[in-house]
C-alpha atoms as a PDB file:
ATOM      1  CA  UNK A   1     140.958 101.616 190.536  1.00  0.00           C
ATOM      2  CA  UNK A   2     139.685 101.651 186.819  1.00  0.00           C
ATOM      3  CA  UNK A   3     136.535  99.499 187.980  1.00  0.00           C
ATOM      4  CA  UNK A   4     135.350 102.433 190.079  1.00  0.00           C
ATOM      5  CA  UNK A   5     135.497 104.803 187.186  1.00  0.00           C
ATOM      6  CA  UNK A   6     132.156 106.717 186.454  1.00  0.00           C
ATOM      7  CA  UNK A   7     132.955 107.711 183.217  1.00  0.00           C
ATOM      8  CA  UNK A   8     134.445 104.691 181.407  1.00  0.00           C
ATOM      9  CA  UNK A   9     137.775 106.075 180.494  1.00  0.00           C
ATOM     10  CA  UNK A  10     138.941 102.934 181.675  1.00  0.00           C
ATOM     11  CA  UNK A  11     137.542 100.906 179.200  1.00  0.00           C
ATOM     12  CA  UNK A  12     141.221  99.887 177.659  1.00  0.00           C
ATOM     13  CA  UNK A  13     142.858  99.029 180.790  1.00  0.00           C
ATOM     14  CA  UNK A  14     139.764  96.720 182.056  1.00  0.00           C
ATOM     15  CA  UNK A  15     139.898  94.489 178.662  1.00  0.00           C
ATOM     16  CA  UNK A  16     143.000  94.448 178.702  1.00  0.00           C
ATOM     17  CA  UNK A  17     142.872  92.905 181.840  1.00  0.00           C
ATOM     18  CA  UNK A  18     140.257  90.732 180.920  1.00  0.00           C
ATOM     19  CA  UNK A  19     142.810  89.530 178.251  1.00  0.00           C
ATOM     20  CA  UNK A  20     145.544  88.927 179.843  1.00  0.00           C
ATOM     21  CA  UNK A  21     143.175  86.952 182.770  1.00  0.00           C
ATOM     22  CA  UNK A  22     141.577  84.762 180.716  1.00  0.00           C
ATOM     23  CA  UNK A  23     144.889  82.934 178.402  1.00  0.00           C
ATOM     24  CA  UNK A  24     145.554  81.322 181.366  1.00  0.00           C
ATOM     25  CA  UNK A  25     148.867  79.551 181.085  1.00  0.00           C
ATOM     26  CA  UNK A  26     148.638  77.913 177.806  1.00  0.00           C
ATOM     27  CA  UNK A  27     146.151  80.646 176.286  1.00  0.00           C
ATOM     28  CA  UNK A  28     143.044  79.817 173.792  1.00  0.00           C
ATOM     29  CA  UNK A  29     144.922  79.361 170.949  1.00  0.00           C
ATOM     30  CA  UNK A  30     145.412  81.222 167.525  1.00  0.00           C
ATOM     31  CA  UNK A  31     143.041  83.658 166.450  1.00  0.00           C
ATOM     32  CA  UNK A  32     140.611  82.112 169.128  1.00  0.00           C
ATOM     33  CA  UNK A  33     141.052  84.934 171.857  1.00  0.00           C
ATOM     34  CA  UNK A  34     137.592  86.292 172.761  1.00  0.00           C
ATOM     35  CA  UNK A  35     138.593  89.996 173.599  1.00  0.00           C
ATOM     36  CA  UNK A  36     140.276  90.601 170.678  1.00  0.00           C
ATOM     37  CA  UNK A  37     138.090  87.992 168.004  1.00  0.00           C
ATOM     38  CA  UNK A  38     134.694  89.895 169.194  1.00  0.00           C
ATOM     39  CA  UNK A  39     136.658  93.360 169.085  1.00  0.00           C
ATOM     40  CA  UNK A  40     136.388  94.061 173.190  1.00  0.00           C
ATOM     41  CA  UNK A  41     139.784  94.989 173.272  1.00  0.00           C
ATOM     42  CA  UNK A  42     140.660  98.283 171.086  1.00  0.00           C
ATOM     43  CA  UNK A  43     143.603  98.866 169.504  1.00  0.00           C
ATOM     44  CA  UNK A  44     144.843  95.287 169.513  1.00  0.00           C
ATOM     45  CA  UNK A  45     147.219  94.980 167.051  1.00  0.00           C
ATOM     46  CA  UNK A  46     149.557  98.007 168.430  1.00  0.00           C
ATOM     47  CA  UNK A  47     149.474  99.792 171.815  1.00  0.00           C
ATOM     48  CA  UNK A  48     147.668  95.840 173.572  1.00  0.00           C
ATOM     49  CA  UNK A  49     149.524  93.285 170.995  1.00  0.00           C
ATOM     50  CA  UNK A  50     150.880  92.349 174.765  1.00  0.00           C
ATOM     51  CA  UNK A  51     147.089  91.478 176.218  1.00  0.00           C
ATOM     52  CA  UNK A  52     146.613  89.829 172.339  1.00  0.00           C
ATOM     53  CA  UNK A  53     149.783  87.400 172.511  1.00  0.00           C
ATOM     54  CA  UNK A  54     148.649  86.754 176.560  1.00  0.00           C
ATOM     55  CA  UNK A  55     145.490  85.701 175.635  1.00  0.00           C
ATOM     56  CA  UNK A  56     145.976  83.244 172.916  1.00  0.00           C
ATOM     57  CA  UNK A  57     149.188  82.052 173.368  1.00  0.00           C
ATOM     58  CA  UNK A  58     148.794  81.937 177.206  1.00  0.00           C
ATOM     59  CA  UNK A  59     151.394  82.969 180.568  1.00  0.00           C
ATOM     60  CA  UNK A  60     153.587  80.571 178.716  1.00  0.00           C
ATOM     61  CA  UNK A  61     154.746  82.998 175.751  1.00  0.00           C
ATOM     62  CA  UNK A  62     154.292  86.353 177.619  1.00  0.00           C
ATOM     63  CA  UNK A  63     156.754  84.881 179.867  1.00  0.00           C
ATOM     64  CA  UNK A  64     159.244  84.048 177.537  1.00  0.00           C
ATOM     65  CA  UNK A  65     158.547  87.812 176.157  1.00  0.00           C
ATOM     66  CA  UNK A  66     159.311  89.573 178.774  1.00  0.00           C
ATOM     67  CA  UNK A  67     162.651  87.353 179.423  1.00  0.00           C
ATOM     68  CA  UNK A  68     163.455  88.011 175.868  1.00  0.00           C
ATOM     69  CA  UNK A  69     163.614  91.853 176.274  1.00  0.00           C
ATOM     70  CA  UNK A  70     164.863  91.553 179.988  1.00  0.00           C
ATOM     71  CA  UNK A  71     168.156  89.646 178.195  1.00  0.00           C
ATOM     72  CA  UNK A  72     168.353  91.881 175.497  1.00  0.00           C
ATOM     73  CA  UNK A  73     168.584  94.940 176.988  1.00  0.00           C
ATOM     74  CA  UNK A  74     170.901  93.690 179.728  1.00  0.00           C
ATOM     75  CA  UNK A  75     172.960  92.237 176.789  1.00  0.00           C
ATOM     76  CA  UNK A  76     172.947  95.605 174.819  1.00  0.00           C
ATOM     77  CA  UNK A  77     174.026  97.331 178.249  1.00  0.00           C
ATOM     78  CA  UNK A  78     176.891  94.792 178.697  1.00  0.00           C
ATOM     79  CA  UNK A  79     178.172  95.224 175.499  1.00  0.00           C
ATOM     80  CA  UNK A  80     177.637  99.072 176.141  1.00  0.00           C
ATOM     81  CA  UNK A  81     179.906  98.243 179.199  1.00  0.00           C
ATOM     82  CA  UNK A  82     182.951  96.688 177.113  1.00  0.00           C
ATOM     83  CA  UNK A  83     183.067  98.665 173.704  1.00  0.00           C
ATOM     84  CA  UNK A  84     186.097 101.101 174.404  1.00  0.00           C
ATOM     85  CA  UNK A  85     184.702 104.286 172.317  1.00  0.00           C
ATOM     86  CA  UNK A  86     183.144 106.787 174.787  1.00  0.00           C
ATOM     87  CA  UNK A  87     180.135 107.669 171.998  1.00  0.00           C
ATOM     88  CA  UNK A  88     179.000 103.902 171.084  1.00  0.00           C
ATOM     89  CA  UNK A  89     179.285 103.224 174.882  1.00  0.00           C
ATOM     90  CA  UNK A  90     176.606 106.410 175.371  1.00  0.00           C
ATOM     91  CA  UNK A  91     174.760 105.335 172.163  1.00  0.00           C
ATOM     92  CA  UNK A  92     174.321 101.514 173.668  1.00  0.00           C
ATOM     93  CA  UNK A  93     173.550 102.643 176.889  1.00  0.00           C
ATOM     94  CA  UNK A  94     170.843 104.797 175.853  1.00  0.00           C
ATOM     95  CA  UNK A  95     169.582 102.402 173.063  1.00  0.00           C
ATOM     96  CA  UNK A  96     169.582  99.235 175.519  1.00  0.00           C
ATOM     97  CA  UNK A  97     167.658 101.870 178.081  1.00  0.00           C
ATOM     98  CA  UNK A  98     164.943 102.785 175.686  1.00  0.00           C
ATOM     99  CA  UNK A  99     164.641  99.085 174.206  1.00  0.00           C
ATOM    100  CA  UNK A 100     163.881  98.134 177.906  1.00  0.00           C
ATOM    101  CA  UNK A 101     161.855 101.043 179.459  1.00  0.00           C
ATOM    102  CA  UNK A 102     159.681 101.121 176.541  1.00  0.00           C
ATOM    103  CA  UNK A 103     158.722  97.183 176.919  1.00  0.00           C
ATOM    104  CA  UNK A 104     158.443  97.887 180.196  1.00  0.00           C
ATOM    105  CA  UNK A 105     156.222 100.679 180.019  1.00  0.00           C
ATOM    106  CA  UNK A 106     153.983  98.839 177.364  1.00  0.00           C
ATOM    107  CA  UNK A 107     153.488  95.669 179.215  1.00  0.00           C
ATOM    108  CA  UNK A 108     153.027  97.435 182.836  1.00  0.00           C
ATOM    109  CA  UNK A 109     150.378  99.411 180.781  1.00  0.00           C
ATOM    110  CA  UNK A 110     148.785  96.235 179.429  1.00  0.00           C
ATOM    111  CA  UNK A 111     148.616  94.622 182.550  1.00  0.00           C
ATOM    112  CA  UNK A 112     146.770  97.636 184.612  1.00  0.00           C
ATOM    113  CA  UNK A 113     149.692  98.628 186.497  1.00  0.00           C
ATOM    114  CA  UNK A 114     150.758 101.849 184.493  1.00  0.00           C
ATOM    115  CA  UNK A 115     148.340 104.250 182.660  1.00  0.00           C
ATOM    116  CA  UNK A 116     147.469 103.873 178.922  1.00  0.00           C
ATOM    117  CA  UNK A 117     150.016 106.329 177.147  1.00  0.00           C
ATOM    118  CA  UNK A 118     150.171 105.027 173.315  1.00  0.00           C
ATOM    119  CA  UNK A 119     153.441 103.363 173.819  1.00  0.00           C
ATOM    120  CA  UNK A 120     154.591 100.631 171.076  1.00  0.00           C
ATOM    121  CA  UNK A 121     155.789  97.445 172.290  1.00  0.00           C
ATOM    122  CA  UNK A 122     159.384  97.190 170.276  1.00  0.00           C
ATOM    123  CA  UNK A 123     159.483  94.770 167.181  1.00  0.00           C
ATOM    124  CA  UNK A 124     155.963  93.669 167.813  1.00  0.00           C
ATOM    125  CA  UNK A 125     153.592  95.948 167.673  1.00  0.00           C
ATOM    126  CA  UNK A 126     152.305  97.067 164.258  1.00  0.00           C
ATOM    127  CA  UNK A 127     153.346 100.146 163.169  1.00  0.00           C
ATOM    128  CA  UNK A 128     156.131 101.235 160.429  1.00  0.00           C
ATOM    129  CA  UNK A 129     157.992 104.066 162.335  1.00  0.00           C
ATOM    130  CA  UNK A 130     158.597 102.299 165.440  1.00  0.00           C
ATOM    131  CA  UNK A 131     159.766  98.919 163.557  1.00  0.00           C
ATOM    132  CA  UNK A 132     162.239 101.289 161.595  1.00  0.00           C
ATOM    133  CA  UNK A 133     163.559 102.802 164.661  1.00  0.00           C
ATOM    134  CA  UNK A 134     164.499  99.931 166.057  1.00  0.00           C
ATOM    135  CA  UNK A 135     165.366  98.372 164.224  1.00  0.00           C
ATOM    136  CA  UNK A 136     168.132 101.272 163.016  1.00  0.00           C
ATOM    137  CA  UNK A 137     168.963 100.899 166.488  1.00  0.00           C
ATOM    138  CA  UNK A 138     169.942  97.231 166.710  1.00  0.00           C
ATOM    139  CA  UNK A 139     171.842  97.654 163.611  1.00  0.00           C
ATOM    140  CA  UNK A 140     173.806 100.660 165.197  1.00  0.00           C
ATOM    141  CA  UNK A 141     174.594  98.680 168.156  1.00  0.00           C
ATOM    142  CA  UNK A 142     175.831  95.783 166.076  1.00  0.00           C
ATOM    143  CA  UNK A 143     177.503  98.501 163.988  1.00  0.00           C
ATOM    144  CA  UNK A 144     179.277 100.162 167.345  1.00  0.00           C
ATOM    145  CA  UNK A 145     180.300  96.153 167.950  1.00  0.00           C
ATOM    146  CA  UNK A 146     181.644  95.471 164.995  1.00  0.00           C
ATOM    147  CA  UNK A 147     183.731  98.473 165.027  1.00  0.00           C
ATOM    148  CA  UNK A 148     185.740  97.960 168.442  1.00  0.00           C
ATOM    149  CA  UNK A 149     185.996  94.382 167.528  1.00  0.00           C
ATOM    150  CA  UNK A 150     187.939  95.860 164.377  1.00  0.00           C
ATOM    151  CA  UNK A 151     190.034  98.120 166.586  1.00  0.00           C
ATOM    152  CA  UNK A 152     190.464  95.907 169.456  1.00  0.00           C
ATOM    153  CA  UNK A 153     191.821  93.277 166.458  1.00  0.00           C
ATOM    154  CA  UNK A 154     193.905  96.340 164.942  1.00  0.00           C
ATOM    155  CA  UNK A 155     195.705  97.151 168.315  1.00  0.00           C
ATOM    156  CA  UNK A 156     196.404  93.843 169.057  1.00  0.00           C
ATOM    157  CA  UNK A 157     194.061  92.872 171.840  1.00  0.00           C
ATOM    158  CA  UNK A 158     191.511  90.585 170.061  1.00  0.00           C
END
């Protein structure tokens, strides 16, 4: 219960929350967010760009979020499923995994049911590294795709 904490280490987690609460469905609008306008809500731009997005843009858009990353890991994992090559099926397995856990982890944290760990929320979180890993990985999935399409076409069964 981060409420019940004596020494305010929960801080994060309880504006967050307060956040996420009070977008509603539709949200406040653009830059009109109260948590993150009057700087409640540390670290808003990379570890809670979740709570930021919930709060002005509403349930509305963090739904459609969280669908977005729930297809495209599944579809990275699917395609992980048919490429032929034992290594690119490894590679999008693991790369589909992390793309998902790591959402997962971010927006559990943002929402108070995981503890704050510094995660990144993939492609939209502010930060150079993380945008440049994944986005190496979605370019060596496409890559791996590409590849078996070419041998698949090669052997005949494209």
């Amino acid at each position: 219960n981060p409420q019940a904490d004596p020494y305010g280490s929960a801080y994060h987690i309880i504006q967050s929350e307060i956040a996420v609460g009070s977008g509603k469905l539709t949200g406040k609008g653009f830059l009109q967010g109260t948590q993150s306008k009057l700087m409640f809500l540390p670290e808003q731009h990379t570890d809670f760009i979740f709570a930021t997005i919930s709060e002005e843009f509403g349930f509305m858009l963090s739904s459609i979020i969280v669908l977005v990353y729930l297809l495209l890991s599944v579809r990275i994992l699917y395609f992980g499923r048919k490429v032929r090559d034992k290594a690119g099926k490894f590679i999008c397995y693991g790369f589909g995994g992390l793309i998902g856990t790591q959402a997962f982890i971010n927006i559990a944290m943002t929402v108070g049911l995981a503890p704050v760990v510094g995660i990144t929320l993939p492609f939209l979180s502010y930060g150079g590294s993380s945008l440049i890993t994944f986005s190496l990985m979605i370019g060596t999935i496409l890559s791996i795709i590409r590849y078996d399409k070419m041998e698949k076409f090669k052997l005949g069964e494209a």
